[in-house]
Protein backbone atom coordinates (compact mmCIF):
# COMPACT_ATOMS: atom_id res chain seq x y z
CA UNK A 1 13.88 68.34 -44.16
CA UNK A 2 16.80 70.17 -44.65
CA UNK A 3 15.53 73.11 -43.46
CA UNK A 4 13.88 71.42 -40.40
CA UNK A 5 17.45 70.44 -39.58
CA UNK A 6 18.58 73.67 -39.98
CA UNK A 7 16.04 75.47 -37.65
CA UNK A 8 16.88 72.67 -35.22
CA UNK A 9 20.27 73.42 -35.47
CA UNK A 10 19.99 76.99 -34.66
CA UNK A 11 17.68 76.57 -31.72
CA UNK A 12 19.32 74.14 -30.29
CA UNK A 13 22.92 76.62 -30.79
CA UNK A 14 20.56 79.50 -28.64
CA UNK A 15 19.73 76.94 -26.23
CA UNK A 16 23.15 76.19 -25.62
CA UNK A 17 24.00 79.80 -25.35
CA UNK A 18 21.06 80.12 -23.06
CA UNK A 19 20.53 77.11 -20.54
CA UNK A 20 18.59 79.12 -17.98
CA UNK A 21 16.08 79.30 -20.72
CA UNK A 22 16.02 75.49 -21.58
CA UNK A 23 15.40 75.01 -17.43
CA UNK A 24 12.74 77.60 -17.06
CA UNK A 25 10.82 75.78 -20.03
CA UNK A 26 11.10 72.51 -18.60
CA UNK A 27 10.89 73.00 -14.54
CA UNK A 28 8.66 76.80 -14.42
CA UNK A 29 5.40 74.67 -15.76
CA UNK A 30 6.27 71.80 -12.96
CA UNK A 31 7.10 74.55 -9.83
CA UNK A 32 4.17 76.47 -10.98
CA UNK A 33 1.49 73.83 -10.81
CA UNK A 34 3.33 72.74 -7.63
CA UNK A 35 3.07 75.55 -5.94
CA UNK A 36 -0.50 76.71 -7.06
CA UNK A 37 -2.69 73.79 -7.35
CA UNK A 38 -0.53 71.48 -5.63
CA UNK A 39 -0.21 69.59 -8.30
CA UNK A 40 2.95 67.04 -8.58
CA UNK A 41 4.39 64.47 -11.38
CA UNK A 42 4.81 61.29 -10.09
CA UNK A 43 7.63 58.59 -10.69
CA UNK A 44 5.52 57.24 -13.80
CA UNK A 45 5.79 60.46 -15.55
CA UNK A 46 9.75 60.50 -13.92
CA UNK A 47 10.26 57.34 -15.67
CA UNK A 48 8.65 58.53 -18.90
CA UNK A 49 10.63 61.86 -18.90
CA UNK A 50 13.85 59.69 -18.66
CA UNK A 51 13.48 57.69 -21.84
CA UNK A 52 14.44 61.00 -24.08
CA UNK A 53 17.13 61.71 -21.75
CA UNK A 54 18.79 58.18 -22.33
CA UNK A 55 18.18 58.30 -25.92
CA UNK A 56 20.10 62.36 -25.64
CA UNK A 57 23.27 60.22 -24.38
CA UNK A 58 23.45 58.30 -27.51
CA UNK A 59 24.65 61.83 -29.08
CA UNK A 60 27.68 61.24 -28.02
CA UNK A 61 27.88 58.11 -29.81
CA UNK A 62 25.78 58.25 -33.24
CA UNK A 63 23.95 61.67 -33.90
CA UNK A 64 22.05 60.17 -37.12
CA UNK A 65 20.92 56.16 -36.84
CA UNK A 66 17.04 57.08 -37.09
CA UNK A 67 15.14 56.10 -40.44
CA UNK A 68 11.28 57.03 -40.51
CA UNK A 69 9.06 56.22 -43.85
CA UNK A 70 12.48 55.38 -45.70
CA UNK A 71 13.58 58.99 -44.74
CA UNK A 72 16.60 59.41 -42.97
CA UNK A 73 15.92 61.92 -40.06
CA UNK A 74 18.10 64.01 -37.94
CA UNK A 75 18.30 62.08 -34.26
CA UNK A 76 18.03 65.29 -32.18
CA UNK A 77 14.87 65.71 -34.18
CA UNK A 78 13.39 62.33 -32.97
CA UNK A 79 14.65 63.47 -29.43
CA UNK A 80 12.41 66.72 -29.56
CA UNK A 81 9.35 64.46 -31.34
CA UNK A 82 9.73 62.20 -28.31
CA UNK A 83 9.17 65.43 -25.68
CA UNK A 84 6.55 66.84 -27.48
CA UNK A 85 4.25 63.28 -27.41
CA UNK A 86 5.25 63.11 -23.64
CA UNK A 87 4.45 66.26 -22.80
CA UNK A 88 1.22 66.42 -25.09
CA UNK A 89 0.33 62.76 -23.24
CA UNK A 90 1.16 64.64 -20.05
CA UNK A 91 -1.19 67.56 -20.89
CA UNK A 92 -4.19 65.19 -21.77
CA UNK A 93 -3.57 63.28 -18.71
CA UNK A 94 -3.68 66.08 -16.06
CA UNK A 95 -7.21 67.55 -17.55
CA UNK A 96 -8.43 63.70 -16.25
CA UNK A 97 -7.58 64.98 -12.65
CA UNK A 98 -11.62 65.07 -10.76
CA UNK A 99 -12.82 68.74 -10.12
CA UNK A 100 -13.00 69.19 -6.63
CA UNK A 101 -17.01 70.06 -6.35
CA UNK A 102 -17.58 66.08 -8.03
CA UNK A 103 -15.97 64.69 -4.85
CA UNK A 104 -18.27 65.28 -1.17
CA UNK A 105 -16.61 63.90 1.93
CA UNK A 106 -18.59 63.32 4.77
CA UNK A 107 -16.92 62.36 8.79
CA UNK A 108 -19.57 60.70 11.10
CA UNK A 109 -17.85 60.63 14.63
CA UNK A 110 -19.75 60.72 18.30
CA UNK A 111 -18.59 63.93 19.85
CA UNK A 112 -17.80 62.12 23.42
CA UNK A 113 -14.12 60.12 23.50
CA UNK A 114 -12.94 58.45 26.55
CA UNK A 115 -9.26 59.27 27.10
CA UNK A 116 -6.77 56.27 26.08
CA UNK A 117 -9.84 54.13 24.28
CA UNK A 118 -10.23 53.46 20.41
CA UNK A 119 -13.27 55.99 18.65
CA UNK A 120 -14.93 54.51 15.53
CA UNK A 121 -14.72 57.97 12.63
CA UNK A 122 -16.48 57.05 9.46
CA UNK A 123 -15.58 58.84 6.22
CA UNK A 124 -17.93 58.99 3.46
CA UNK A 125 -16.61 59.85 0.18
CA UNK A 126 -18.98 60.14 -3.08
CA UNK A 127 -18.16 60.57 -6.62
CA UNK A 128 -20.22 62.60 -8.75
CA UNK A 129 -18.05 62.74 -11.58
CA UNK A 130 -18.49 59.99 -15.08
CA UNK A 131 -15.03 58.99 -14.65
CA UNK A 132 -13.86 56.53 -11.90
CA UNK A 133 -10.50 57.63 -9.54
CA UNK A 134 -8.26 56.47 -7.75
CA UNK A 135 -7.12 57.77 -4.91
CA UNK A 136 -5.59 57.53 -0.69
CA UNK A 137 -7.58 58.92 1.84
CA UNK A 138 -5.79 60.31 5.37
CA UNK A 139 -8.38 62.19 7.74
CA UNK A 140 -6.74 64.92 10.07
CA UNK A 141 -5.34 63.70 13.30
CA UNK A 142 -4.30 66.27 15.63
CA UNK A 143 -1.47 66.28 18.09
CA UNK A 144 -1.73 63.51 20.62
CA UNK A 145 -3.78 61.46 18.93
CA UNK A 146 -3.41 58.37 17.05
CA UNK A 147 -5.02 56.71 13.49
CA UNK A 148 -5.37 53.20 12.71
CA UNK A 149 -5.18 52.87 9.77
CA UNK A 150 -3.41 56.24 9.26
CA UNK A 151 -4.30 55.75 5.40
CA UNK A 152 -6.70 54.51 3.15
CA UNK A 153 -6.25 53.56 -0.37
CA UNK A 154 -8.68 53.41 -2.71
CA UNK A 155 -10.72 53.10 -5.86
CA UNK A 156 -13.96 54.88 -6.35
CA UNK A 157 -15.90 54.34 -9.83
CA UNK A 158 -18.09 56.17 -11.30
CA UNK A 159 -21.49 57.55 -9.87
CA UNK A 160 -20.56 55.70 -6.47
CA UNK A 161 -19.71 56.40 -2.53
CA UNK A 162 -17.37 54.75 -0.48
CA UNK A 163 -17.11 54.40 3.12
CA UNK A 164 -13.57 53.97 5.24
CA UNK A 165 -13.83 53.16 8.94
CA UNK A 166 -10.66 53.77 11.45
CA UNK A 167 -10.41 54.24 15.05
CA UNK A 168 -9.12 57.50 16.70
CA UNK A 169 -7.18 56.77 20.36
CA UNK A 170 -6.64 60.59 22.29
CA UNK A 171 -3.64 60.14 24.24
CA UNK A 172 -4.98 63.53 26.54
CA UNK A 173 -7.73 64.73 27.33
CA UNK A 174 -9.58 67.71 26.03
CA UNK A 175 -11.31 69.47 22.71
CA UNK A 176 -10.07 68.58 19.29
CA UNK A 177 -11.07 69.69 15.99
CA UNK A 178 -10.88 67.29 13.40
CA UNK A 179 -10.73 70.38 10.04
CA UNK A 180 -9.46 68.59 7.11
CA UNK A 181 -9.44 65.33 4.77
CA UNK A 182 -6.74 65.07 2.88
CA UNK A 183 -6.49 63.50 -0.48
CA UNK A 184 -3.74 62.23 -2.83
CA UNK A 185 -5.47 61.77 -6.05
CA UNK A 186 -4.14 60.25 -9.50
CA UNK A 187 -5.01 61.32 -12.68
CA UNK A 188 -6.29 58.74 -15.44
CA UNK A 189 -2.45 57.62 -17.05
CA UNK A 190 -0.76 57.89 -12.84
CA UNK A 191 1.27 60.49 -14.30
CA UNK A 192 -0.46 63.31 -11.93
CA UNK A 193 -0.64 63.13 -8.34
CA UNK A 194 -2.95 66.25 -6.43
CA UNK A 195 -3.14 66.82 -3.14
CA UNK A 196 -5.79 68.39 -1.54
CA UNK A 197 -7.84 69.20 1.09
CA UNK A 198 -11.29 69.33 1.68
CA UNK A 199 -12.87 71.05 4.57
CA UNK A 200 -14.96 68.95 7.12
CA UNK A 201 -14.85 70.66 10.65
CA UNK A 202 -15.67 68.24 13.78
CA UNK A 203 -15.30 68.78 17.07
CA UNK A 204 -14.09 66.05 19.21
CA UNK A 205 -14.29 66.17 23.47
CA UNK A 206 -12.13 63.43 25.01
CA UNK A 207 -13.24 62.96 28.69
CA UNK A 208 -11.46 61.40 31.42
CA UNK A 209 -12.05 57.59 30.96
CA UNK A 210 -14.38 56.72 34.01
CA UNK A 211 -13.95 52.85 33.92
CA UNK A 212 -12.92 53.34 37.56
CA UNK A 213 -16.77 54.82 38.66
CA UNK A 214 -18.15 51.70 37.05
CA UNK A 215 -15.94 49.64 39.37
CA UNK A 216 -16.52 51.65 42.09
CA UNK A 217 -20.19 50.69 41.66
CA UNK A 218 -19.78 47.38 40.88
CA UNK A 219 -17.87 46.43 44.05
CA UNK A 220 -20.56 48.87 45.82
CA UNK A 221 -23.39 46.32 44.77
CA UNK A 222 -21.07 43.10 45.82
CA UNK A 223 -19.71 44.30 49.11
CA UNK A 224 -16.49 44.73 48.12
CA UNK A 225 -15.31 48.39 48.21
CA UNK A 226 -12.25 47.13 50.62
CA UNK A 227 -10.56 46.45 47.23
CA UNK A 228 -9.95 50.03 46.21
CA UNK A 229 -9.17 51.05 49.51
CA UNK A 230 -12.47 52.15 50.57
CA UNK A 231 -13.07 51.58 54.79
CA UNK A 232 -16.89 50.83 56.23
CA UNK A 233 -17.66 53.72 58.39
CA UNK A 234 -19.66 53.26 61.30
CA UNK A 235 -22.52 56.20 61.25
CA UNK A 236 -23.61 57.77 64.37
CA UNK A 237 -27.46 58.06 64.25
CA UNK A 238 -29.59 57.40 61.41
CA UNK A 239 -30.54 58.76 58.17
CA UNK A 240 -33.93 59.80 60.00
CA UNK A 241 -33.27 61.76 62.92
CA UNK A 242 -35.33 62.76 66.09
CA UNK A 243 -37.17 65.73 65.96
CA UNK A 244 -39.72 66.32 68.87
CA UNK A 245 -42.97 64.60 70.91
CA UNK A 246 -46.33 65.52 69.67
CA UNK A 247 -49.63 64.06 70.16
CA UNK A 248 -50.92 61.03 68.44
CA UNK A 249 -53.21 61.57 64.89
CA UNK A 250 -54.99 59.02 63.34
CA UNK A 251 -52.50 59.27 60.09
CA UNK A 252 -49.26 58.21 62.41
CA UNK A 253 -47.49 55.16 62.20
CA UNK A 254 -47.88 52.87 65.35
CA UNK A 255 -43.78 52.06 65.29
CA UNK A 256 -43.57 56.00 65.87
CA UNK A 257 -45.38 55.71 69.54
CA UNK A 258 -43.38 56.18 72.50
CA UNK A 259 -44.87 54.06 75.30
CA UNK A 260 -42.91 55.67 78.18
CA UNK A 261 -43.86 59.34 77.22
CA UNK A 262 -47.48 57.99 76.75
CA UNK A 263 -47.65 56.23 80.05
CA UNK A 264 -46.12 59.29 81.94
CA UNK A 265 -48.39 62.22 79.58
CA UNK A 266 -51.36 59.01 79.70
CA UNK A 267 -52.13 60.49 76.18
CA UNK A 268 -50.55 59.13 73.05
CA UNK A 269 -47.75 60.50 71.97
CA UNK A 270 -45.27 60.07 68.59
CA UNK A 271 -41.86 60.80 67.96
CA UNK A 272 -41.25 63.68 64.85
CA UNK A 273 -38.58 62.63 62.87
CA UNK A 274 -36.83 65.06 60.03
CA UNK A 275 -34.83 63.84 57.53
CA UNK A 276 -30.89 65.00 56.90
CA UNK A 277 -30.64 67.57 54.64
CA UNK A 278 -28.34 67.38 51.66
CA UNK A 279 -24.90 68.15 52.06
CA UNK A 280 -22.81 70.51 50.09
CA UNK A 281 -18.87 69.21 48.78
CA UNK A 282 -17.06 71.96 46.70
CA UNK A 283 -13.67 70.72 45.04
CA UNK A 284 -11.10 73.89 44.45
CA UNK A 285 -9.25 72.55 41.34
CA UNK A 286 -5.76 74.22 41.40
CA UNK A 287 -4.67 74.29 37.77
CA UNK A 288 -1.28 76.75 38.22
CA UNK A 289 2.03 75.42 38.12
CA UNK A 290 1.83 73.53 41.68
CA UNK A 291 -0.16 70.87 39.24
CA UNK A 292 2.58 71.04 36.45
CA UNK A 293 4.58 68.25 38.09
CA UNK A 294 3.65 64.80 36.47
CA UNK A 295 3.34 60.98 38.18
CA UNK A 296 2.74 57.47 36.55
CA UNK A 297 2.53 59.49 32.99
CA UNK A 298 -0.45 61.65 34.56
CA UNK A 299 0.35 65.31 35.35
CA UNK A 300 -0.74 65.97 39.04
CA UNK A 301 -4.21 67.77 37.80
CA UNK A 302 -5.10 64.77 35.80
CA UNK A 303 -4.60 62.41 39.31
CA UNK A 304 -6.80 65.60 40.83
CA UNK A 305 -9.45 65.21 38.51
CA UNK A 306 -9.36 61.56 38.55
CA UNK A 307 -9.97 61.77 42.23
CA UNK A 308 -12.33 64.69 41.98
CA UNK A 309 -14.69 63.06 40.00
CA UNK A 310 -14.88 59.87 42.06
CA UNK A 311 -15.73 61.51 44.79
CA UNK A 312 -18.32 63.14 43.08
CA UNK A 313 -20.14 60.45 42.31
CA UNK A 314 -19.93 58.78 45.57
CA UNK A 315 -21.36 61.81 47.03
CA UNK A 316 -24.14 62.28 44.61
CA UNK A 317 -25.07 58.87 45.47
CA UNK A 318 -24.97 59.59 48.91
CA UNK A 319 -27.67 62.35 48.21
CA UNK A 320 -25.30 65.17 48.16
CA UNK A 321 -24.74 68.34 46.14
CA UNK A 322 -21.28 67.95 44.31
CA UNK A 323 -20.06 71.55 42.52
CA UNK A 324 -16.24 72.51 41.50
CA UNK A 325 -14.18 75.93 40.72
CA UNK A 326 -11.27 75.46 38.41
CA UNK A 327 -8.63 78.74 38.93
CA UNK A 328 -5.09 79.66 38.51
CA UNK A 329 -4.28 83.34 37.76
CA UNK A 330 -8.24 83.78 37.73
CA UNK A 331 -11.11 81.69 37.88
CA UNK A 332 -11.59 79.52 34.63
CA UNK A 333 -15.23 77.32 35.17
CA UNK A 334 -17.57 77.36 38.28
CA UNK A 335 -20.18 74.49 38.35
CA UNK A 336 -22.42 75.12 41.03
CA UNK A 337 -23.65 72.75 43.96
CA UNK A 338 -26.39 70.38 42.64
CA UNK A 339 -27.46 67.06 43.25
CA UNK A 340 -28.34 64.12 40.91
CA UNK A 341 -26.27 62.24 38.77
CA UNK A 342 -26.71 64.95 35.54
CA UNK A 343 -24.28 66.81 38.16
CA UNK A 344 -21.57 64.05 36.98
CA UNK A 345 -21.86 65.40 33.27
CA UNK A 346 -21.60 68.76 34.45
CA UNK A 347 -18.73 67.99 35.97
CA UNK A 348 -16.32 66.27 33.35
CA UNK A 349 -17.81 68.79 30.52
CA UNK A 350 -16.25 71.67 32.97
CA UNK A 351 -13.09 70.31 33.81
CA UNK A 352 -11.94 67.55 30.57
CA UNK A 353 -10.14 70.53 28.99
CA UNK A 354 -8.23 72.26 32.09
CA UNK A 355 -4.53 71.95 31.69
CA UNK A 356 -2.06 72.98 34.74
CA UNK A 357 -0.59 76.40 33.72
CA UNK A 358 2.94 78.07 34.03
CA UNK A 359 1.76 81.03 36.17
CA UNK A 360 1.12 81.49 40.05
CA UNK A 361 -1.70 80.61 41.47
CA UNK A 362 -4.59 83.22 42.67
CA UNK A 363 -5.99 81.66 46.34
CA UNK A 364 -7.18 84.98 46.81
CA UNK A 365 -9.41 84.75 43.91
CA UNK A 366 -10.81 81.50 44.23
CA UNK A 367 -11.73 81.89 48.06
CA UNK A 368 -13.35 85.26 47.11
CA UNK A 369 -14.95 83.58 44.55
CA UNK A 370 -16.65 80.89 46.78
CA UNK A 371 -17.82 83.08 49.63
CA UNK A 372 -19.90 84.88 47.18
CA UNK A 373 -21.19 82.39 45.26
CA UNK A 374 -21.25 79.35 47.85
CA UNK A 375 -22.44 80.97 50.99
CA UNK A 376 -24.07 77.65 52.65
CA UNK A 377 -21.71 75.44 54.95
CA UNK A 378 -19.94 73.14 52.31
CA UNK A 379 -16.83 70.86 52.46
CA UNK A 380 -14.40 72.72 50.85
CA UNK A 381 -11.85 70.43 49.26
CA UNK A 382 -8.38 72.31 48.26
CA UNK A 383 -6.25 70.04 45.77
CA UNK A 384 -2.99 71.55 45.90
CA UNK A 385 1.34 70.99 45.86
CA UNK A 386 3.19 72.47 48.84
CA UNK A 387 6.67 73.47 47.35
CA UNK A 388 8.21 76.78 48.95
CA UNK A 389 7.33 79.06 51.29
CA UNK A 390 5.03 81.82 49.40
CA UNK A 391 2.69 79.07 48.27
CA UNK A 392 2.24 77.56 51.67
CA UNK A 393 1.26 80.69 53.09
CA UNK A 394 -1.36 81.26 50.95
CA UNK A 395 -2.35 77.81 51.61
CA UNK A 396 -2.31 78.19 55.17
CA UNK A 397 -4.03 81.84 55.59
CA UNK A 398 -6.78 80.88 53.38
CA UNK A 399 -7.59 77.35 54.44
CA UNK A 400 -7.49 78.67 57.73
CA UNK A 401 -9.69 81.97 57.06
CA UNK A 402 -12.24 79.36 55.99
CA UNK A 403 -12.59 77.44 58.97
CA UNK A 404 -15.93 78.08 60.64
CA UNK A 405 -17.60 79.02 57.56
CA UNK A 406 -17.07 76.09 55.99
CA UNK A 407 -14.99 72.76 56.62
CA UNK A 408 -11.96 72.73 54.66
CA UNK A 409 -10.06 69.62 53.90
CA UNK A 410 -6.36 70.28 52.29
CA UNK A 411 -5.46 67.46 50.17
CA UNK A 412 -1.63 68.02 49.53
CA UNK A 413 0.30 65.65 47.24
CA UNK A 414 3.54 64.56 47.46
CA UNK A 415 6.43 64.62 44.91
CA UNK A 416 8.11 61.00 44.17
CA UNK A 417 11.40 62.56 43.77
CA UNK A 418 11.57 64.19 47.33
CA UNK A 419 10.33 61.58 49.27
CA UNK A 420 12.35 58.68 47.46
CA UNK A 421 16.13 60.82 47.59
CA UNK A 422 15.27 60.11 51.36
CA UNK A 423 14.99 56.78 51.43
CA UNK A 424 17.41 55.46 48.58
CA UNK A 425 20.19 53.88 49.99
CA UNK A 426 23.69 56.21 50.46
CA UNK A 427 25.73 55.57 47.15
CA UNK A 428 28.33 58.48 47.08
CA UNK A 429 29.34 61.63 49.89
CA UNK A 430 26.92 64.01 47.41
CA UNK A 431 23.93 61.60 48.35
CA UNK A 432 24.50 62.68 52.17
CA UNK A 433 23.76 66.33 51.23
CA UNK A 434 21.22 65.44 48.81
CA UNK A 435 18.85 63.41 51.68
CA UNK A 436 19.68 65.99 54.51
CA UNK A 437 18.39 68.46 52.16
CA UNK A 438 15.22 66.17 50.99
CA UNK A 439 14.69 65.19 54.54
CA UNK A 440 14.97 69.45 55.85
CA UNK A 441 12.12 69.90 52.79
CA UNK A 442 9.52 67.04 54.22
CA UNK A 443 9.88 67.97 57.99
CA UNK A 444 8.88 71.93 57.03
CA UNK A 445 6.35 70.60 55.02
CA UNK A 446 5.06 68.07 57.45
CA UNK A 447 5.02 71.30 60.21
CA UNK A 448 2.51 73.20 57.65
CA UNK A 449 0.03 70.64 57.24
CA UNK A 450 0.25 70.34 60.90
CA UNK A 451 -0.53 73.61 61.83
CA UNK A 452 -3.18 73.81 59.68
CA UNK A 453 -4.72 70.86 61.45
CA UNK A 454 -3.83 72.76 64.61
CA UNK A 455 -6.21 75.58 62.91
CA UNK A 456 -8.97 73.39 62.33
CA UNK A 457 -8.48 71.96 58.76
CA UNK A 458 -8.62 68.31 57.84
CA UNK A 459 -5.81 67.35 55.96
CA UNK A 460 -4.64 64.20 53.55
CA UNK A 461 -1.40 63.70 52.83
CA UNK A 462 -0.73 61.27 49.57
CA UNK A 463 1.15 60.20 46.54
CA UNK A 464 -0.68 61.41 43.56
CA UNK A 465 -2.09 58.10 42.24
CA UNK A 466 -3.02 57.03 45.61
CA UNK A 467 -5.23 59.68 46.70
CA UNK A 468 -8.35 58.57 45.70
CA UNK A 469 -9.29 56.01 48.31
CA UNK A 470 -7.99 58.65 51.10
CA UNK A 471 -10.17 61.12 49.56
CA UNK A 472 -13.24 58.86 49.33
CA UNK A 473 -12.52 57.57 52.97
CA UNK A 474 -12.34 60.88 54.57
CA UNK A 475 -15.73 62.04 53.37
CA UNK A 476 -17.32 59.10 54.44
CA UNK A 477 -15.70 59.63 58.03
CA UNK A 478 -17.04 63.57 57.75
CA UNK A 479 -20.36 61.91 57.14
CA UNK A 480 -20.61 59.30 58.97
CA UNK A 481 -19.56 62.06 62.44
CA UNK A 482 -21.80 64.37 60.80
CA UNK A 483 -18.94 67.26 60.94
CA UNK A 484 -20.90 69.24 58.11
């Protein structure tokens, strides 16, 4: 013992000479497991650790009080026993950590999310392993999106699975990729704590939330579109219209005989009829920095979209061919013009992740691109912003250019901000200047759309979130006059 005392003695006199080497011994193993296998002690172990400290304080008041077997022992001796069983505990305990090939994680999640509404994810977790863990469960949410619950505790035995269930809300639209579960796992004693991460791709498409189409058809079957703004429209002729006179056949309706061409030929004679052909509606999608602007929480694409894809469906039930080119500095998607209501799904998949873009727009481009690719007469819809001067020329020359060719219909949104510093009441002398200058912006802006009406394009002039039922209305109008 004596000598026991003595070789504590001088260690403990190096250690003091060397304290880097007493904090390397104690914190390397900790930063090392930390920083490698992500490893961590957690408060247990803390709490454990601190028991030999407060017994170390005592030094300063007794230095030999501890008797063992009758044998009176050196306290700093009884300190360094006390380590070495915590530390050996600690040792055993973070061998009982679970090897990550005894753990499988499964997701189960549709791949279609509608944009602001809750999306059931299952997890599936199953442990392979003889010894039962505990552990907390957090699934990857990427940005803009939301978890409830965000985490899962739990307790998996032996030789079992588990299954967790939350609900994913998308607070945009677009692709996600759901890579990771993470894991906070505790060894057998809770003096370990690993975190980890398994691997677990999924690819999540959040789509414009089309609870306004079902309305739109719902107040379609009940008579009721007046609610959302949409007008009856008178049509001139009918959906069958005159062809020619031929003679009678045995095959022909009766209904079709016309009795004064008969009396006057004194043969029978039918009216031919032909039925309308399919119509053609091709939405340019701006998606440069005109569309960067945002209204109501929506960014002025998103109201674009919103209204694009309405009228898509109205025409499609209407028997038309519905297609769409998304551009900015070049063209991004092209969906050709097709009919049927597949052309809907066609539709959202090619515009739910197009995001307005800091860089100038390209009409040249996307008017090249439609002559060569959409060469029948088509309704040419333009969603666009009207700020300064270089934009609305390109606006105007190419709207213009396509008049004749095609119908064009600019639908030009307006900015909240402008329009309201003109009719806020006058507060201060700077408000003067502020609505002269306001006011000076909307008349140049109302003299483009007008000369481009002068040129022969149809125009709609709208706040962002009320641009739908214009939209709608003016096609029916174009159909109803049969303008295409």
């Amino acid at each position: 013992m004596k000598l026991m005392s003595e070789l504590t003695s001088s260690s403990l006199g190096w250690l003091a000479e060397h304290p880097e080497v007493l904090m390397l011994s104690i914190f390397g193993p900790l930063i090392l497991l930390a920083a490698v296998r992500k490893i961590f002690p957690t408060r247990w172990l803390a709490v454990t650790l601190a028991i030999p400290i407060l017994l170390s304080g005592l030094l300063f008041l007794e230095t030999d009080f501890v008797h063992v077997m009758g044998q009176r022992i050196d306290f700093v001796t009884a300190i360094l026993l006390a380590d070495f069983m915590i530390a050996a505990i600690a040792l055993v305990d973070i061998w009982s950590l679970p090897r990550r090939k005894l753990l499988v994680i499964e997701r189960s999640a549709q791949r279609v999310a509608s944009l602001q509404k809750d999306h059931p994810v299952t997890l599936t977790l199953t442990n392979q392993s003889r010894r039962p863990t505990s552990l907390t469960v957090r699934d990857d949410c990427p940005l803009d999106c939301t978890a409830h619950p965000k985490e899962h505790p739990l307790h998996l035995p032996a030789r079992s699975r588990a299954t967790l269930r939350y609900d994913l809300r998308a607070s945009r639209r677009g692709a996600f990729q759901l890579q990771y579960v993470y894991l906070r796992m505790l060894s057998r004693f809770g003096m370990w704590q690993h975190f980890r991460q398994h691997q677990v791709s999924t690819t999540l498409h959040v789509y414009p939330d089309m609870k306004q189409l079902a309305e739109y058809a719902i107040l379609a079957r009940t008579n009721r579109l007046s609610l959302v703004g949409v007008r009856r429209t008178r049509k001139i002729g009918q959906d069958n219209e005159f062809e020619r006179l031929r003679d009678y056949t045995r095959d022909d309706n009766f209904k079709h005989i016309d009795w004064r061409t008969t009396a006057r030929r004194r043969k029978l004679t039918v009216k031919d009829f032909q039925t309308n052909q399919s119509q053609r509606v091709v939405f340019l999608v701006d998606c440069g920095r005109m569309m960067t602007n945002e209204s109501s929480g929506l960014s002025l694409l998103d109201h674009s979209l919103n209204a694009m894809l309405m009228l898509s469906y109205v025409a499609l039930r209407q028997g038309d061919a519905v297609g769409m080119i998304c551009f900015s500095d070049r063209i991004h998607s092209f969906v050709p013009p097709r009919g049927g209501l597949n052309q809907m799904n066609r539709m959202i998949h090619a515009s739910f992740d197009r995001f307005p873009q800091l860089v100038e727009s390209r009409y040249d481009q996307a008017f090249l691109y439609l002559s060569s690719h959409c060469r029948k007469r088509s309704l040419v819809v333009l969603t666009t912003n009207i700020i300064d001067e270089v934009n609305a020329n390109q606006v105007r020359q190419y709207l213009s250019a396509a008049v004749g060719k095609h119908l064009p219909l600019g639908v030009f949104l307006r900015d909240h901000a402008l329009f309201g510093t003109v009719e806020r009441p006058l507060t201060s002398p700077h408000g003067i200047y502020d609505s002269a200058a306001a006011a000076e912006i909307i008349t140049w802006r109302h003299e483009v759309i007008a000369d481009l009406q002068h040129h022969g394009v149809l125009s709609i002039d709208a706040f962002p979130e009320d641009m739908t039922a214009p939209l709608v209305n003016r096609y029916l109008e174009i159909k109803a006059r049969h303008l295409l």
